[in-house]
N, C-alpha and C. Protein backbone atom coordinates (compact mmCIF):
# COMPACT_ATOMS: atom_id res chain seq x y z
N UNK A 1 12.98 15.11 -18.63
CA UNK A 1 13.39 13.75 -18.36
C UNK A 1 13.62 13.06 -19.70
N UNK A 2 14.43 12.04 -19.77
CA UNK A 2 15.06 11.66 -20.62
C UNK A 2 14.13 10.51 -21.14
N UNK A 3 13.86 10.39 -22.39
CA UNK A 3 12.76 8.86 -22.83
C UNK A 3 13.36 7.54 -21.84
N UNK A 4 14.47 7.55 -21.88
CA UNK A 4 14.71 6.25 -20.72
C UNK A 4 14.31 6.62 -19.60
N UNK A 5 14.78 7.57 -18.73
CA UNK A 5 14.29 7.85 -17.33
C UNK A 5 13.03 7.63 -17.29
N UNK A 6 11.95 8.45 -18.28
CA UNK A 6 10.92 8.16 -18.04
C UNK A 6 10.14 6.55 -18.16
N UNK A 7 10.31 5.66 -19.04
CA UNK A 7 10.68 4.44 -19.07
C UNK A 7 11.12 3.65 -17.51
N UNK A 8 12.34 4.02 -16.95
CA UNK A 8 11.97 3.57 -16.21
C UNK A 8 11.63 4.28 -15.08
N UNK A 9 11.07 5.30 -14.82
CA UNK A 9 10.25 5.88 -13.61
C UNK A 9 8.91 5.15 -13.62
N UNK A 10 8.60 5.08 -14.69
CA UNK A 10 7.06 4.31 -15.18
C UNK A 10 7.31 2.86 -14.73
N UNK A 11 7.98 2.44 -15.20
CA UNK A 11 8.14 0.79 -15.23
C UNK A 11 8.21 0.43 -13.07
N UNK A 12 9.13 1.20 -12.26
CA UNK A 12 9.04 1.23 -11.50
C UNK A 12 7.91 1.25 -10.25
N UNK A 13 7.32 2.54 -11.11
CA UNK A 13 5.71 3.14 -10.01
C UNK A 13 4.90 1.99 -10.32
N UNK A 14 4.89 1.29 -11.78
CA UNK A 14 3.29 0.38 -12.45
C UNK A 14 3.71 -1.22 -11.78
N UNK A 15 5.33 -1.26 -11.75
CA UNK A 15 5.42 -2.65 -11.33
C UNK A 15 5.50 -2.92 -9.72
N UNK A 16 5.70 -1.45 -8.88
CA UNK A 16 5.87 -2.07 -7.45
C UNK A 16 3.83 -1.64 -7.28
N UNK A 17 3.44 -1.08 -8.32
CA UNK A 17 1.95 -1.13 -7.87
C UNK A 17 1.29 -2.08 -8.01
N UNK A 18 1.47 -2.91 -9.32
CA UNK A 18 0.40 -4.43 -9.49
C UNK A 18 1.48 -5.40 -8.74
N UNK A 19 2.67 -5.18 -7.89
CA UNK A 19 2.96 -6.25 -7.06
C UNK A 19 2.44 -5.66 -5.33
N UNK A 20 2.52 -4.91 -5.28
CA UNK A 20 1.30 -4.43 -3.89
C UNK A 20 -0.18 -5.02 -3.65
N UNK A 21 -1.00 -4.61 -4.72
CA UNK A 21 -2.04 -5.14 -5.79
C UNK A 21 -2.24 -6.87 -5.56
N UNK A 22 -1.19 -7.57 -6.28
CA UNK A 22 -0.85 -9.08 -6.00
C UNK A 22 -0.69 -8.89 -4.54
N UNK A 23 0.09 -8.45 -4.30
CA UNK A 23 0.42 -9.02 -2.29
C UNK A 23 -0.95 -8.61 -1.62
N UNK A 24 -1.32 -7.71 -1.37
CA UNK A 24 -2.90 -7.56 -1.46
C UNK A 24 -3.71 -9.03 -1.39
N UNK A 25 -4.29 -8.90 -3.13
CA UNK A 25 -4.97 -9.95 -2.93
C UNK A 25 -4.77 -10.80 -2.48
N UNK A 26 -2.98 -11.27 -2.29
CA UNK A 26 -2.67 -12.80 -1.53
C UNK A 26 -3.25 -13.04 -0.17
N UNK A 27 -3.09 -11.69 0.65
CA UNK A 27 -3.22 -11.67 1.41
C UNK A 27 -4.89 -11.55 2.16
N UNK A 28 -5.49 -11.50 1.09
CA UNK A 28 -6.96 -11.36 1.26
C UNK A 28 -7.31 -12.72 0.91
N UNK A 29 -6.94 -13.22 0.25
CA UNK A 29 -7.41 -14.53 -0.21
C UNK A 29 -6.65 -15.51 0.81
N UNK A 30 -6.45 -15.81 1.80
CA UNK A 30 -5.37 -16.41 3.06
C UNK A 30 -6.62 -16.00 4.04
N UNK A 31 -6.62 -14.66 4.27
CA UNK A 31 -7.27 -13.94 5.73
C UNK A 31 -9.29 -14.24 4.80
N UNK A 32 -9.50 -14.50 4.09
CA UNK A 32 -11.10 -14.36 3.78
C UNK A 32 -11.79 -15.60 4.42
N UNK A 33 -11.16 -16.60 4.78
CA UNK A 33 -12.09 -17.82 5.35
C UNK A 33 -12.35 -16.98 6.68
N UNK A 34 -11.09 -17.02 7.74
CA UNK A 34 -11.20 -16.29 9.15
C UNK A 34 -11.78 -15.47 8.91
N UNK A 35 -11.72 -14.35 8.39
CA UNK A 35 -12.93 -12.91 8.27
C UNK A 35 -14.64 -13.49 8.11
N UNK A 36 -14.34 -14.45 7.29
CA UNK A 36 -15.66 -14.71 6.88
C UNK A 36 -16.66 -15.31 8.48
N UNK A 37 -16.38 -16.49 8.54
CA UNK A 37 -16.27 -16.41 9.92
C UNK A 37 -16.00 -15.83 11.15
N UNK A 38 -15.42 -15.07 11.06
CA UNK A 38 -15.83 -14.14 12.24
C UNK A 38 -16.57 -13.18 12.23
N UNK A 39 -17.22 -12.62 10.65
CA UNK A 39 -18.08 -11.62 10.27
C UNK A 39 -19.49 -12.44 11.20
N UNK A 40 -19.57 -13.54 10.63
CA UNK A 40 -20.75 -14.98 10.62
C UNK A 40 -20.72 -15.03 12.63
N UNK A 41 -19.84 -15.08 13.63
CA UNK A 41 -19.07 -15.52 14.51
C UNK A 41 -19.91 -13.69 15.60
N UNK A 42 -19.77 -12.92 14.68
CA UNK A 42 -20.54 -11.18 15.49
C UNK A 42 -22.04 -10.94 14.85
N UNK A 43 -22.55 -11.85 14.10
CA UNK A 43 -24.04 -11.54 13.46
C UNK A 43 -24.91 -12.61 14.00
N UNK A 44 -24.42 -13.55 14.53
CA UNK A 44 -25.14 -15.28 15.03
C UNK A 44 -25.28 -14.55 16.71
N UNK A 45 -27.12 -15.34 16.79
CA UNK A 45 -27.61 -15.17 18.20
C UNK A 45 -27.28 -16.02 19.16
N UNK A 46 -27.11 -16.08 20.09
CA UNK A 46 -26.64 -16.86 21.30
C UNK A 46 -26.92 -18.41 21.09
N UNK A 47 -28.02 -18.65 20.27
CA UNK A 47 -28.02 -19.87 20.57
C UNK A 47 -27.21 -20.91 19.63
N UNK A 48 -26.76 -19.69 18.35
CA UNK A 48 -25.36 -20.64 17.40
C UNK A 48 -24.54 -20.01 17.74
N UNK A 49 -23.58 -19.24 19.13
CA UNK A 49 -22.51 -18.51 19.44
C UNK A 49 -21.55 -19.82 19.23
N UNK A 50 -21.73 -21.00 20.19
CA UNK A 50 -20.72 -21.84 20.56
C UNK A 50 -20.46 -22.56 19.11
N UNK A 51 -21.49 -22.74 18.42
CA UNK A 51 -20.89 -23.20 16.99
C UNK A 51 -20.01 -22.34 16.26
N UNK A 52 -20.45 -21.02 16.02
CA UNK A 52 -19.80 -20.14 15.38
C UNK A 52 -18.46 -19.96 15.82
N UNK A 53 -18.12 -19.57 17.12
CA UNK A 53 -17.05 -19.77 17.76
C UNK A 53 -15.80 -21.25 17.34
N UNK A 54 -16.60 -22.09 17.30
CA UNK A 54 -15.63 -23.25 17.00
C UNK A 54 -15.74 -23.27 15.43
N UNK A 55 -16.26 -22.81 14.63
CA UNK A 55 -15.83 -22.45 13.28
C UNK A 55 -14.86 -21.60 12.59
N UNK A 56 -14.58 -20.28 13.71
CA UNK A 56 -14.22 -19.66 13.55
C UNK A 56 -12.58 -19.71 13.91
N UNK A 57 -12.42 -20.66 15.65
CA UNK A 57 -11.32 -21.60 15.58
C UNK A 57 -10.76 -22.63 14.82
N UNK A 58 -11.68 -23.02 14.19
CA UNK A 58 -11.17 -23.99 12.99
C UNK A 58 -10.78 -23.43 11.74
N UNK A 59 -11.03 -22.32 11.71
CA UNK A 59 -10.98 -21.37 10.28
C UNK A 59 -9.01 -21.26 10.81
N UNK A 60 -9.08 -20.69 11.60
CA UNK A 60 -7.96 -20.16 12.35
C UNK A 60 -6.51 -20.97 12.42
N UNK A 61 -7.18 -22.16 12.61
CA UNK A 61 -6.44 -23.59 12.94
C UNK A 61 -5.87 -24.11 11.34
N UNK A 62 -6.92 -24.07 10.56
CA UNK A 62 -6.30 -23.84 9.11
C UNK A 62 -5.81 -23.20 8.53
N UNK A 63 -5.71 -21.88 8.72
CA UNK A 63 -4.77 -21.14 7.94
C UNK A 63 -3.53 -21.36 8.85
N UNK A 64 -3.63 -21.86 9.96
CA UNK A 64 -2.17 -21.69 10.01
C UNK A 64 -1.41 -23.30 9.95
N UNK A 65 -2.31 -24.32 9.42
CA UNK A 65 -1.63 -25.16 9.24
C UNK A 65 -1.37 -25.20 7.92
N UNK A 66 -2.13 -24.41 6.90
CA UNK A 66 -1.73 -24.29 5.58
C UNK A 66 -0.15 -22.99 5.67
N UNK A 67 0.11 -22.21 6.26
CA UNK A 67 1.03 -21.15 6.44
C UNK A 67 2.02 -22.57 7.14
N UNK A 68 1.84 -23.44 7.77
CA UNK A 68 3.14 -23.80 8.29
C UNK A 68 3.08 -25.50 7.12
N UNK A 69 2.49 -25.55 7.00
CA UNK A 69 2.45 -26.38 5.35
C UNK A 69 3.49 -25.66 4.12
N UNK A 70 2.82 -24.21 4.13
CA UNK A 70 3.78 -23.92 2.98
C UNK A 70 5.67 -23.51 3.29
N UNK A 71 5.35 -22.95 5.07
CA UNK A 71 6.72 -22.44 5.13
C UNK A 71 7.64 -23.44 5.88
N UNK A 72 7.19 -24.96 5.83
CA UNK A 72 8.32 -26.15 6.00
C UNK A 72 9.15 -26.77 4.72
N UNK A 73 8.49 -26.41 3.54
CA UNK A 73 9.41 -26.59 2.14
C UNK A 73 10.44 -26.27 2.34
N UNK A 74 10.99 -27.02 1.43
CA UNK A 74 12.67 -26.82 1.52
C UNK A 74 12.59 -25.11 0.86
N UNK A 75 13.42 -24.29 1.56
CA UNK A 75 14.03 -22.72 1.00
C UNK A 75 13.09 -21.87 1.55
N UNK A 76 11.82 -22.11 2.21
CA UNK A 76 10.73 -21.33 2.55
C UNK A 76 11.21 -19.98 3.74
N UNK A 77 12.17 -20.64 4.58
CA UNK A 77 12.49 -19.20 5.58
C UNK A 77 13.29 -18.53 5.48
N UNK A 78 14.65 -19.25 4.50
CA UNK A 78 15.40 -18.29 3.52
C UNK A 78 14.51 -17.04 2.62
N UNK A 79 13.88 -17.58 1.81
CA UNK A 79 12.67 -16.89 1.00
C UNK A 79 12.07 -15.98 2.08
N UNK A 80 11.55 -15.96 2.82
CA UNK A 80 10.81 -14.77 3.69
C UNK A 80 11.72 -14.03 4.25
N UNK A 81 12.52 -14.58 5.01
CA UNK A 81 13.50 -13.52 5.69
C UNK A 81 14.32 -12.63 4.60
N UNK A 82 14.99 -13.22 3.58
CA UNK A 82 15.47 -12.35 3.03
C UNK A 82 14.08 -11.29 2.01
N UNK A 83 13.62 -11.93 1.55
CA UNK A 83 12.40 -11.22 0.58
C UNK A 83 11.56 -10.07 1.35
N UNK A 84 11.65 -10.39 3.18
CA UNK A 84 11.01 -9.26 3.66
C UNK A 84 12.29 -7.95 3.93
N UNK A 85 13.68 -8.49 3.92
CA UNK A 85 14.46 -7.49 4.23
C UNK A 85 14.80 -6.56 2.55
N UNK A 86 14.67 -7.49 1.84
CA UNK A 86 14.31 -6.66 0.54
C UNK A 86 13.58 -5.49 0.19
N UNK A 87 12.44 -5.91 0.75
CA UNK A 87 10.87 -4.97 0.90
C UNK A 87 11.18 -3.85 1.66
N UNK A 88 11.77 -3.97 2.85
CA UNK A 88 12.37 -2.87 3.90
C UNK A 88 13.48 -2.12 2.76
N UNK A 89 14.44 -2.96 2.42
CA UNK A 89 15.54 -2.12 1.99
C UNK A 89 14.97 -0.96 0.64
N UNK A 90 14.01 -2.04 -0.09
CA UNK A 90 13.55 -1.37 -1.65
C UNK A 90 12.63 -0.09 -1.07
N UNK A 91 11.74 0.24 0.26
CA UNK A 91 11.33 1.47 0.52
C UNK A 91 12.47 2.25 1.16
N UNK A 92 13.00 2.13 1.53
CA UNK A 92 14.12 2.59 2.27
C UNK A 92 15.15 3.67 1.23
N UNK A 93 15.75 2.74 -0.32
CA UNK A 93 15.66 3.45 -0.85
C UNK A 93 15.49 4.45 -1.73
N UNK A 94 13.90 3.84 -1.76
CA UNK A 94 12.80 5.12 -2.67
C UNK A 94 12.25 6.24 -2.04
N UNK A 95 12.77 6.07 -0.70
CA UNK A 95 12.79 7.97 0.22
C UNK A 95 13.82 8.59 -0.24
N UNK A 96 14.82 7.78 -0.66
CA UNK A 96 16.04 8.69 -0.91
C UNK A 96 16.13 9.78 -1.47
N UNK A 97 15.89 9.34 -2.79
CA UNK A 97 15.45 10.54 -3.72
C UNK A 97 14.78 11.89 -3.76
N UNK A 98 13.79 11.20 -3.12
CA UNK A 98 12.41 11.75 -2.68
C UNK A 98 12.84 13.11 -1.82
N UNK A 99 13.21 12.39 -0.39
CA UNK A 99 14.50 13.35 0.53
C UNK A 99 15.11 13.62 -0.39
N UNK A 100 16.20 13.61 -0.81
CA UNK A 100 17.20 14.65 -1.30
C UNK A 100 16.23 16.04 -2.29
N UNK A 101 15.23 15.56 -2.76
CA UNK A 101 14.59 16.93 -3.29
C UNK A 101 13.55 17.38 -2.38
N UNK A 102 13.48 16.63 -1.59
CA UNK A 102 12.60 18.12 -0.59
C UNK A 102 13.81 19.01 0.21
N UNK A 103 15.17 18.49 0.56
CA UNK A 103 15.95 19.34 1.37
C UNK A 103 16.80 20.31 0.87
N UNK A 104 16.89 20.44 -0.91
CA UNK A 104 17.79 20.46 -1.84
C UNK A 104 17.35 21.96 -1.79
N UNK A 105 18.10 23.49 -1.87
CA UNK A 105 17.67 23.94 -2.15
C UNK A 105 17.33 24.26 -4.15
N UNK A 106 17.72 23.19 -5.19
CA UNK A 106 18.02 23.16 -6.05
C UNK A 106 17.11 21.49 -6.82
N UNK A 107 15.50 21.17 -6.48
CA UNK A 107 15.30 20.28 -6.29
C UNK A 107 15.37 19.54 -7.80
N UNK A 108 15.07 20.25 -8.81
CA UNK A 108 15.31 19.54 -10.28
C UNK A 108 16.65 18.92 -10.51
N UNK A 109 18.07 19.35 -9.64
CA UNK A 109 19.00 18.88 -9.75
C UNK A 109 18.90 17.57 -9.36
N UNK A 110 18.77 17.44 -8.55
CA UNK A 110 18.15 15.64 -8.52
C UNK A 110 17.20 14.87 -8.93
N UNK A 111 16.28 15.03 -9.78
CA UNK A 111 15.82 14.40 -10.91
C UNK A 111 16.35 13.17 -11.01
N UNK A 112 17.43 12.71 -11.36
CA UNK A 112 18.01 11.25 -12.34
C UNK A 112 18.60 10.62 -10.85
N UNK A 113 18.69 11.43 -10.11
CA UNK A 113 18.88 10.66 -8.62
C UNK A 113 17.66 9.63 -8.17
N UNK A 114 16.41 11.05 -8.33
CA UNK A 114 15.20 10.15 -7.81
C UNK A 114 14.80 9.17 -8.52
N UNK A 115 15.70 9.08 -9.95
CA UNK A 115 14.55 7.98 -11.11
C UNK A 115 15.46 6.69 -10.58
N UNK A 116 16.76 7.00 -10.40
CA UNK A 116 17.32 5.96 -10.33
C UNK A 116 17.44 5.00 -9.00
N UNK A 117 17.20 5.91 -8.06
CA UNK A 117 16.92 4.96 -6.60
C UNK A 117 15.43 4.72 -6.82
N UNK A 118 14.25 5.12 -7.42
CA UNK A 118 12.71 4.89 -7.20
C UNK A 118 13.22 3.33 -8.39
N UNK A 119 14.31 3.28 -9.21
CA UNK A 119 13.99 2.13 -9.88
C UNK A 119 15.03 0.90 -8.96
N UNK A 120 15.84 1.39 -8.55
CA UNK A 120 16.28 0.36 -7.43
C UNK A 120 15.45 0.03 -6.14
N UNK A 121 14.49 0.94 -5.79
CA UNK A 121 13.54 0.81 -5.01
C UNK A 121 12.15 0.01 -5.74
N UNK A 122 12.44 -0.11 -6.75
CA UNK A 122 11.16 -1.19 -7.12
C UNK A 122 11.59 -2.67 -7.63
N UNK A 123 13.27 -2.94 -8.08
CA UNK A 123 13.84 -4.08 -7.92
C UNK A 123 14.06 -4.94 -6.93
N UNK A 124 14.64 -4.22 -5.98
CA UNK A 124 14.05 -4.83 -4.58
C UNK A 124 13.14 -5.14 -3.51
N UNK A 125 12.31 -4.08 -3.61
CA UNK A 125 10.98 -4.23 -3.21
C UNK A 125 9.95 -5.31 -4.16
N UNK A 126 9.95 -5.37 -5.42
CA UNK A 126 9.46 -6.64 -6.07
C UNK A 126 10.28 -7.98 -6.03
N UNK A 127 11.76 -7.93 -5.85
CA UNK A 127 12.30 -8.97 -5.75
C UNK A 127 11.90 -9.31 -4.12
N UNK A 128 11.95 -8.76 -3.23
CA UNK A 128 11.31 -9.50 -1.91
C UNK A 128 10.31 -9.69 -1.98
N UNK A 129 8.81 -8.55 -2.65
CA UNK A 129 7.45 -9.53 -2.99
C UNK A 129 7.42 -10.80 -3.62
N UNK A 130 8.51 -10.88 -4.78
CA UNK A 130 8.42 -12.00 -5.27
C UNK A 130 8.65 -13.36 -4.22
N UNK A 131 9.59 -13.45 -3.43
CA UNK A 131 10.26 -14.37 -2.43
C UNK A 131 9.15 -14.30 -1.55
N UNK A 132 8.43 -13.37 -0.66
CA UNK A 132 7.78 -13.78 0.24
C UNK A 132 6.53 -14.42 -0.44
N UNK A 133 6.45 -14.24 -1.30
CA UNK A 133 4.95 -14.59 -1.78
C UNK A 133 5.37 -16.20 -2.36
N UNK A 134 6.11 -16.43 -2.90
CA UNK A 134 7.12 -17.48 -3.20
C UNK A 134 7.23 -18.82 -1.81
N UNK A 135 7.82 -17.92 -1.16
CA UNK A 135 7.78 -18.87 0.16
C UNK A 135 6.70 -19.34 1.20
N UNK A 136 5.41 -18.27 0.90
CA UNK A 136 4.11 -18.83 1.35
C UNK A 136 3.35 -19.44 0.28
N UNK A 137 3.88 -19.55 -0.66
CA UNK A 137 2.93 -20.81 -1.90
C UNK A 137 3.38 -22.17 -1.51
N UNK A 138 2.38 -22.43 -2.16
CA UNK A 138 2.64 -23.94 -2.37
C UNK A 138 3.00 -24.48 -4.11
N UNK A 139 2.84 -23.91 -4.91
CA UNK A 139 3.50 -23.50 -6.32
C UNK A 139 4.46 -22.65 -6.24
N UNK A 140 5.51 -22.44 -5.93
CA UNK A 140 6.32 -22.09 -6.21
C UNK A 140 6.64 -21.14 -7.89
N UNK A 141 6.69 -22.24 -8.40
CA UNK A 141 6.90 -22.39 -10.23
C UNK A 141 6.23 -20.99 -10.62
N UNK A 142 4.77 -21.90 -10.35
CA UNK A 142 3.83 -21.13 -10.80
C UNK A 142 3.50 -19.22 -10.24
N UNK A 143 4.13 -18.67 -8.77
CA UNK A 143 4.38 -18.13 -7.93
C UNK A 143 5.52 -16.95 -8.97
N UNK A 144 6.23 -17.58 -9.40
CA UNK A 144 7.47 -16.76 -10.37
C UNK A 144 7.13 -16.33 -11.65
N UNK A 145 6.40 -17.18 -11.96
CA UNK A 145 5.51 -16.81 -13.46
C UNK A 145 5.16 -15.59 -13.25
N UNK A 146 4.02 -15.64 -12.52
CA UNK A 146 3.05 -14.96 -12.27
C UNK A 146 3.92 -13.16 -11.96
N UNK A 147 5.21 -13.75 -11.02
CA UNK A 147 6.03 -12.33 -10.79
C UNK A 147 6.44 -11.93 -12.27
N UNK A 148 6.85 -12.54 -13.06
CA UNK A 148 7.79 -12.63 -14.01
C UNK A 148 6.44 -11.57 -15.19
N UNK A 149 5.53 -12.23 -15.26
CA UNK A 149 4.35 -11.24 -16.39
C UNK A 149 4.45 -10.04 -15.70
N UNK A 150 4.08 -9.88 -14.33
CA UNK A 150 3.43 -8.56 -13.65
C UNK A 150 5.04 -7.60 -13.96
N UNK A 151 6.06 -8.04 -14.01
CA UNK A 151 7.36 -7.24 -14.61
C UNK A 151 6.82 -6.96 -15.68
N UNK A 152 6.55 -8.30 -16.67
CA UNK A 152 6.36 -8.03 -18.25
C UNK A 152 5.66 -6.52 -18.13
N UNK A 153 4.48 -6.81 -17.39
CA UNK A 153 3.47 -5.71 -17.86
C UNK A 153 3.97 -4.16 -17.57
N UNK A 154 4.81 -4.29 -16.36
CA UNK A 154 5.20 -2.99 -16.13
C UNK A 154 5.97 -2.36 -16.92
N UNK A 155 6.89 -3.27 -17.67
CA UNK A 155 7.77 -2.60 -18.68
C UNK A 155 6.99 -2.26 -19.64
N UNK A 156 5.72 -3.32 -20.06
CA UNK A 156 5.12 -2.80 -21.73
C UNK A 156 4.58 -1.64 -20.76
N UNK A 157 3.56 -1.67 -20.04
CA UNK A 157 3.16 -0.12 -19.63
C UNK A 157 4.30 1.40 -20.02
N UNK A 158 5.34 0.80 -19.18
CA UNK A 158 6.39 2.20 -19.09
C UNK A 158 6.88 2.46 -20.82
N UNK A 159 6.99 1.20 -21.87
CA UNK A 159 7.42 1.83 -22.93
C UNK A 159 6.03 2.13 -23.66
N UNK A 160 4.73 1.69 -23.46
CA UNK A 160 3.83 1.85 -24.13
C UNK A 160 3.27 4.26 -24.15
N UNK A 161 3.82 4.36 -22.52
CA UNK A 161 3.69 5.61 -22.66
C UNK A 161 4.39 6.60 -22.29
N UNK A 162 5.60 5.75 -23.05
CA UNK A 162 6.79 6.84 -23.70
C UNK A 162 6.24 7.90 -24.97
């Protein structure tokens, strides 16, 4: 493989991983009040059920007024719809490659095939993490930054171990 290919095969695998990573935690940090409460909601004895229960509806009741808080901004369902068809399209095609060398009887011949759809498969697949995650903030700004380093880092990673 060629110092660029490898460059960006690297840059690809490290940046759709710490944006998985990020979507992850977003998504844990959203769902941890409800979990928490309902952990609290299966360990409470009958006689705090009915409290726990209505805590656990109220947990519920807030995240989704914070989710429909963030996705009434102006650009918010543009941002998801397209950013999730991104995500679909960017795995879609990082099989490509992948397929063409398991069916190949000649699989090293496609090499620069697989580097180059696994790196179009991590432009789009991070450009729709970026948007959906984008369109459920409420920072925005701050939301792009944050995409914008986790690139940084993937590139210093991929040239750091060239």
């Amino acid at each position: 493989m060629t110092p660029l290919g490898h460059i960006v095969s690297v840059v690809a695998i490290w940046a759709m991983m710490l944006f998985g990573l990020r979507f992850a935690i977003a998504a844990a940090e959203w769902m941890l009040p409800v979990a928490a409460s309902f952990g609290k909601l299966l360990r409470c004895g009958k006689a705090a059920r009915v409290a726990s229960a209505r805590h656990f509806v109220r947990s519920v009741v807030r995240l989704h007024i914070d989710f429909k808080r963030a996705i009434v901004t102006p650009w918010s369902a543009p941002l998801l719809f397209v950013g999730s068809a991104l995500i679909g399209l960017g795995y879609a095609f990082g099989s490509c490659g992948d397929a063409a060398q398991l069916v190949s009887r000649n699989p090293s011949a496609w090499a620069a095939f697989d580097v180059a759809t696994d790196a179009v498969a991590a432009v789009l697949s991070i450009t729709g993490m970026s948007f959906v995650l984008a369109a459920t903030a409420q920072r925005r700004t701050a939301s792009f930054l944050v995409s914008a380093a986790l690139i940084g880092t993937g590139i210093g990673i991929g040239v750091v171990t060239l």
